[in-house]
Structures are given as structure tokens and as C-alpha cells.
PDB file of N, CA and C in Angstrom:
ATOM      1  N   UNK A   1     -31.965  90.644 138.258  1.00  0.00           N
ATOM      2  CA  UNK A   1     -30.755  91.010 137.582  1.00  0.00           C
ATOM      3  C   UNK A   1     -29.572  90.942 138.550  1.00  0.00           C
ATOM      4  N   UNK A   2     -29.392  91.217 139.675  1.00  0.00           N
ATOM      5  CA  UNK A   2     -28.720  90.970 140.689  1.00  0.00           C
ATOM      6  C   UNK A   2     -28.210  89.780 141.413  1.00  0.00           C
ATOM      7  N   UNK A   3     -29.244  88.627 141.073  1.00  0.00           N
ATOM      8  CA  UNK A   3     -28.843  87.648 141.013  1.00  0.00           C
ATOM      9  C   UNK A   3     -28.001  86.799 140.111  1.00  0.00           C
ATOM     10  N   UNK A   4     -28.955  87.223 138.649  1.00  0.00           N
ATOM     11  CA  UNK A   4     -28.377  87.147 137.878  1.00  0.00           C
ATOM     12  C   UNK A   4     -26.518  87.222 137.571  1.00  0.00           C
ATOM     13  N   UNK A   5     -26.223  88.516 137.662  1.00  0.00           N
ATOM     14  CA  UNK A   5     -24.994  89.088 137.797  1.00  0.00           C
ATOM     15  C   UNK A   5     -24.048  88.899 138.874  1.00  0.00           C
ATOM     16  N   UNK A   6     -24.704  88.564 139.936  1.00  0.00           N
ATOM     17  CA  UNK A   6     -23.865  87.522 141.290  1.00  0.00           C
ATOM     18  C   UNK A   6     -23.312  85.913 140.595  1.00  0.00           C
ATOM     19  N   UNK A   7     -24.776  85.679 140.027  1.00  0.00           N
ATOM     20  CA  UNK A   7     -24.181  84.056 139.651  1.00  0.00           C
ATOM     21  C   UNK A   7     -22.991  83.862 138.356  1.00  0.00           C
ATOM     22  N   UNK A   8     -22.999  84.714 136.963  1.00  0.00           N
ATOM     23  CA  UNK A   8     -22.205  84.488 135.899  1.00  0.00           C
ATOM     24  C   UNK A   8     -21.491  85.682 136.275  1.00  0.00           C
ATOM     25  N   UNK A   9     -20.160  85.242 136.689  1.00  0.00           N
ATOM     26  CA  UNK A   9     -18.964  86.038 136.612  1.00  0.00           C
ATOM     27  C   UNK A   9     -18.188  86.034 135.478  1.00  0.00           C
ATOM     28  N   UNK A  10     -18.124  87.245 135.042  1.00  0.00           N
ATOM     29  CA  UNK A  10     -17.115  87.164 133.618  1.00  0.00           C
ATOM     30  C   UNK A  10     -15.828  88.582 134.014  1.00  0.00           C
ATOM     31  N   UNK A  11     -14.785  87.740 133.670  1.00  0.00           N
ATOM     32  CA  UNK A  11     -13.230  88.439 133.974  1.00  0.00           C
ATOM     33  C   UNK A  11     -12.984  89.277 132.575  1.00  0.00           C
ATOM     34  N   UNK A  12     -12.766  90.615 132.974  1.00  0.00           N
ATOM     35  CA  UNK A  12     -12.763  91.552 131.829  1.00  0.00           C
ATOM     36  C   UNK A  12     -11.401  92.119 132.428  1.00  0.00           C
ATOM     37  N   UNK A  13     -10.554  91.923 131.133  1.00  0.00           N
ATOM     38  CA  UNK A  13      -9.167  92.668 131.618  1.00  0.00           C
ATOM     39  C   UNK A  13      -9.113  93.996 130.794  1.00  0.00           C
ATOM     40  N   UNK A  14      -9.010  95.070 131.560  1.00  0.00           N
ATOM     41  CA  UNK A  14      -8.839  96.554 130.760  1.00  0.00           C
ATOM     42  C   UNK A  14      -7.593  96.738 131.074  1.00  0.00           C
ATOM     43  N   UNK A  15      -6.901  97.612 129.934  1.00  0.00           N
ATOM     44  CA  UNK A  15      -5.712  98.451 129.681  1.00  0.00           C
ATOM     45  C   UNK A  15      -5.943  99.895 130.089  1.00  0.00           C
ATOM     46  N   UNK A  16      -5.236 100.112 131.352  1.00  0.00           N
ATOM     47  CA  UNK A  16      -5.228 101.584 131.624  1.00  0.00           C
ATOM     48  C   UNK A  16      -4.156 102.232 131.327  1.00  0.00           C
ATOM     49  N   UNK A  17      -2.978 101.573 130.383  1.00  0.00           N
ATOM     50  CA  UNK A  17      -1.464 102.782 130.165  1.00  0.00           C
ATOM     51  C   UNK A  17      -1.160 101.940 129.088  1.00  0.00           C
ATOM     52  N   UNK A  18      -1.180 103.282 128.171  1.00  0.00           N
ATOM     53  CA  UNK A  18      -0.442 103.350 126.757  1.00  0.00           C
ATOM     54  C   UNK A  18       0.476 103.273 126.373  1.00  0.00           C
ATOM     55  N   UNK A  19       1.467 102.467 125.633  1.00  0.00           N
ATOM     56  CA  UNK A  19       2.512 102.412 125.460  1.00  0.00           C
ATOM     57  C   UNK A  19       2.910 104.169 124.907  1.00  0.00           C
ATOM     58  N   UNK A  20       4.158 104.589 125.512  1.00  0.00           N
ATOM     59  CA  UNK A  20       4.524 106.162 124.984  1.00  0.00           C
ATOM     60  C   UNK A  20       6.161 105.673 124.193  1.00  0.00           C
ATOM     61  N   UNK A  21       6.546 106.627 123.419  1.00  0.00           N
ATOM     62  CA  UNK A  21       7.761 106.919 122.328  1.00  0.00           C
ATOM     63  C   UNK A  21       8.218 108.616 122.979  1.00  0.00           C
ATOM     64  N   UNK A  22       9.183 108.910 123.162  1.00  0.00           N
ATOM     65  CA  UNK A  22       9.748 109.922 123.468  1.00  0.00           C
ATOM     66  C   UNK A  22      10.773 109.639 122.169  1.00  0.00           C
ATOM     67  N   UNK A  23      11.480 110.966 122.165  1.00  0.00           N
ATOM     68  CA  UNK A  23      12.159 111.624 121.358  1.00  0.00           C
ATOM     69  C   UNK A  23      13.239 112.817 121.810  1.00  0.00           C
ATOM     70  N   UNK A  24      14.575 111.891 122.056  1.00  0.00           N
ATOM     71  CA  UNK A  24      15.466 112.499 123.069  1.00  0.00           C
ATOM     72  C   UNK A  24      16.727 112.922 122.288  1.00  0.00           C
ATOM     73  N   UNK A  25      17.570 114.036 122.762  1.00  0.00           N
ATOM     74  CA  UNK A  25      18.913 114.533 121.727  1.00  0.00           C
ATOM     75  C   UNK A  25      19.491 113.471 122.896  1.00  0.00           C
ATOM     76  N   UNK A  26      20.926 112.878 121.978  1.00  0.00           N
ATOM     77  CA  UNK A  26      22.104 112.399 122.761  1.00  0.00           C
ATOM     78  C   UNK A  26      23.205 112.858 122.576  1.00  0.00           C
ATOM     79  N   UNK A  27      23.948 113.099 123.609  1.00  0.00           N
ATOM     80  CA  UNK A  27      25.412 113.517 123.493  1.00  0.00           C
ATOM     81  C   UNK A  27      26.271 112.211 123.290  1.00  0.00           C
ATOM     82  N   UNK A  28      27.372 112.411 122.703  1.00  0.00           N
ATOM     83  CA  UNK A  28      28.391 111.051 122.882  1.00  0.00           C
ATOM     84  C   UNK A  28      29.968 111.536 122.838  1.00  0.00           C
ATOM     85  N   UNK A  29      29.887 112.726 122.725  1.00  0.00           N
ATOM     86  CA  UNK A  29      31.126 113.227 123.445  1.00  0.00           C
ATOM     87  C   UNK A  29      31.173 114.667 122.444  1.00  0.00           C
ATOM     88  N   UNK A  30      32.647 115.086 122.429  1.00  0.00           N
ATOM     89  CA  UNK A  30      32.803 116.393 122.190  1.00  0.00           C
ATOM     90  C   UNK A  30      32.586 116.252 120.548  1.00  0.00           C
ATOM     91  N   UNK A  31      31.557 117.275 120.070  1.00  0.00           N
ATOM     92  CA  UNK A  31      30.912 117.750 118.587  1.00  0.00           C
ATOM     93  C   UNK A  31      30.436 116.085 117.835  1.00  0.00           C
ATOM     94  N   UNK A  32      30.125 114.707 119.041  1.00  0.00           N
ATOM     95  CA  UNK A  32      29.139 113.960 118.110  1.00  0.00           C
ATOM     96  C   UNK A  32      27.828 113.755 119.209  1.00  0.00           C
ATOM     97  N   UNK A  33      26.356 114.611 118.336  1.00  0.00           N
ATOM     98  CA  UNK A  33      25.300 113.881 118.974  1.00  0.00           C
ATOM     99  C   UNK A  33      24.734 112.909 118.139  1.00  0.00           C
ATOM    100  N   UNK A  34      23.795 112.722 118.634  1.00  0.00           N
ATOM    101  CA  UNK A  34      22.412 112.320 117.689  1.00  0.00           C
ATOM    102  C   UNK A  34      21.020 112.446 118.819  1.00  0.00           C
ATOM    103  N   UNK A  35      20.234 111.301 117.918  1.00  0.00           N
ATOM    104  CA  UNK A  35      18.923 111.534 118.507  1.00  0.00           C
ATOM    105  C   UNK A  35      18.330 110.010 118.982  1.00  0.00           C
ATOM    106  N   UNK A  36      18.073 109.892 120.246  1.00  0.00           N
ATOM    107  CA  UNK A  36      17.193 108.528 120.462  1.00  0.00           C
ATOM    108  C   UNK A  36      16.090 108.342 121.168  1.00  0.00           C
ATOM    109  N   UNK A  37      15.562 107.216 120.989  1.00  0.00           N
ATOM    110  CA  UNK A  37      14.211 106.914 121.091  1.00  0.00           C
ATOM    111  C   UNK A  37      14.189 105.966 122.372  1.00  0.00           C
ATOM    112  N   UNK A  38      13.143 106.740 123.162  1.00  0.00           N
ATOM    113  CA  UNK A  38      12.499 106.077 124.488  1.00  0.00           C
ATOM    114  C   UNK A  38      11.617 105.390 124.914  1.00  0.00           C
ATOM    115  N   UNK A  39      11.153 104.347 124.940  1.00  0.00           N
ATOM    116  CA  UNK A  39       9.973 103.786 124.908  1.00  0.00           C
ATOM    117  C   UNK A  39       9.507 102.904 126.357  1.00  0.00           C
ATOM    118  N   UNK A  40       8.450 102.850 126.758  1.00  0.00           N
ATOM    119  CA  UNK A  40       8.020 102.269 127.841  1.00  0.00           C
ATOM    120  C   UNK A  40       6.545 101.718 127.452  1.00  0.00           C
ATOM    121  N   UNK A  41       6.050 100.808 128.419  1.00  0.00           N
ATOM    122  CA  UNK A  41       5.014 100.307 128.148  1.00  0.00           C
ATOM    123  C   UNK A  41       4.236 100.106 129.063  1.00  0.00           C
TER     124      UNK A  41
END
């Protein structure tokens, strides 16, 4: 089995980070906010 597994190499790509969504208040000056969205990947 060791040989085996030396000779057929197979390339396995894993995902270790989740795309995230945050959920942020914004200011935009005096008495207007709102709300926006953050995202990374």
C-alpha cells in the first residue's frame, strides 16, 4: 500500500475559510445612517 500510494499521486484541493457577511450600522453625516454589508472571502 505504500508503494502503492508513493506511485499514484492525486492533488486534492481543500477549502479551509468560509466566505463571512457582516452586518455593520453606517454613519453618513449628521441624523443620516443606514446599514451595510461586509463581505470577505
Amino acid at each position: 500500500m505504500l508503494i502503492t500510494g508513493l506511485a499514484h499521486k492525486k492533488t486534492l484541493l481543500v477549502r479551509d475559510e468560509l466566505a463571512t457577511v457582516r452586518v455593520t450600522p453606517m454613519m453618513f453625516g449628521y441624523g443620516a445612517a443606514g446599514i451595510g454589508l461586509v463581505g470577505s472571502m
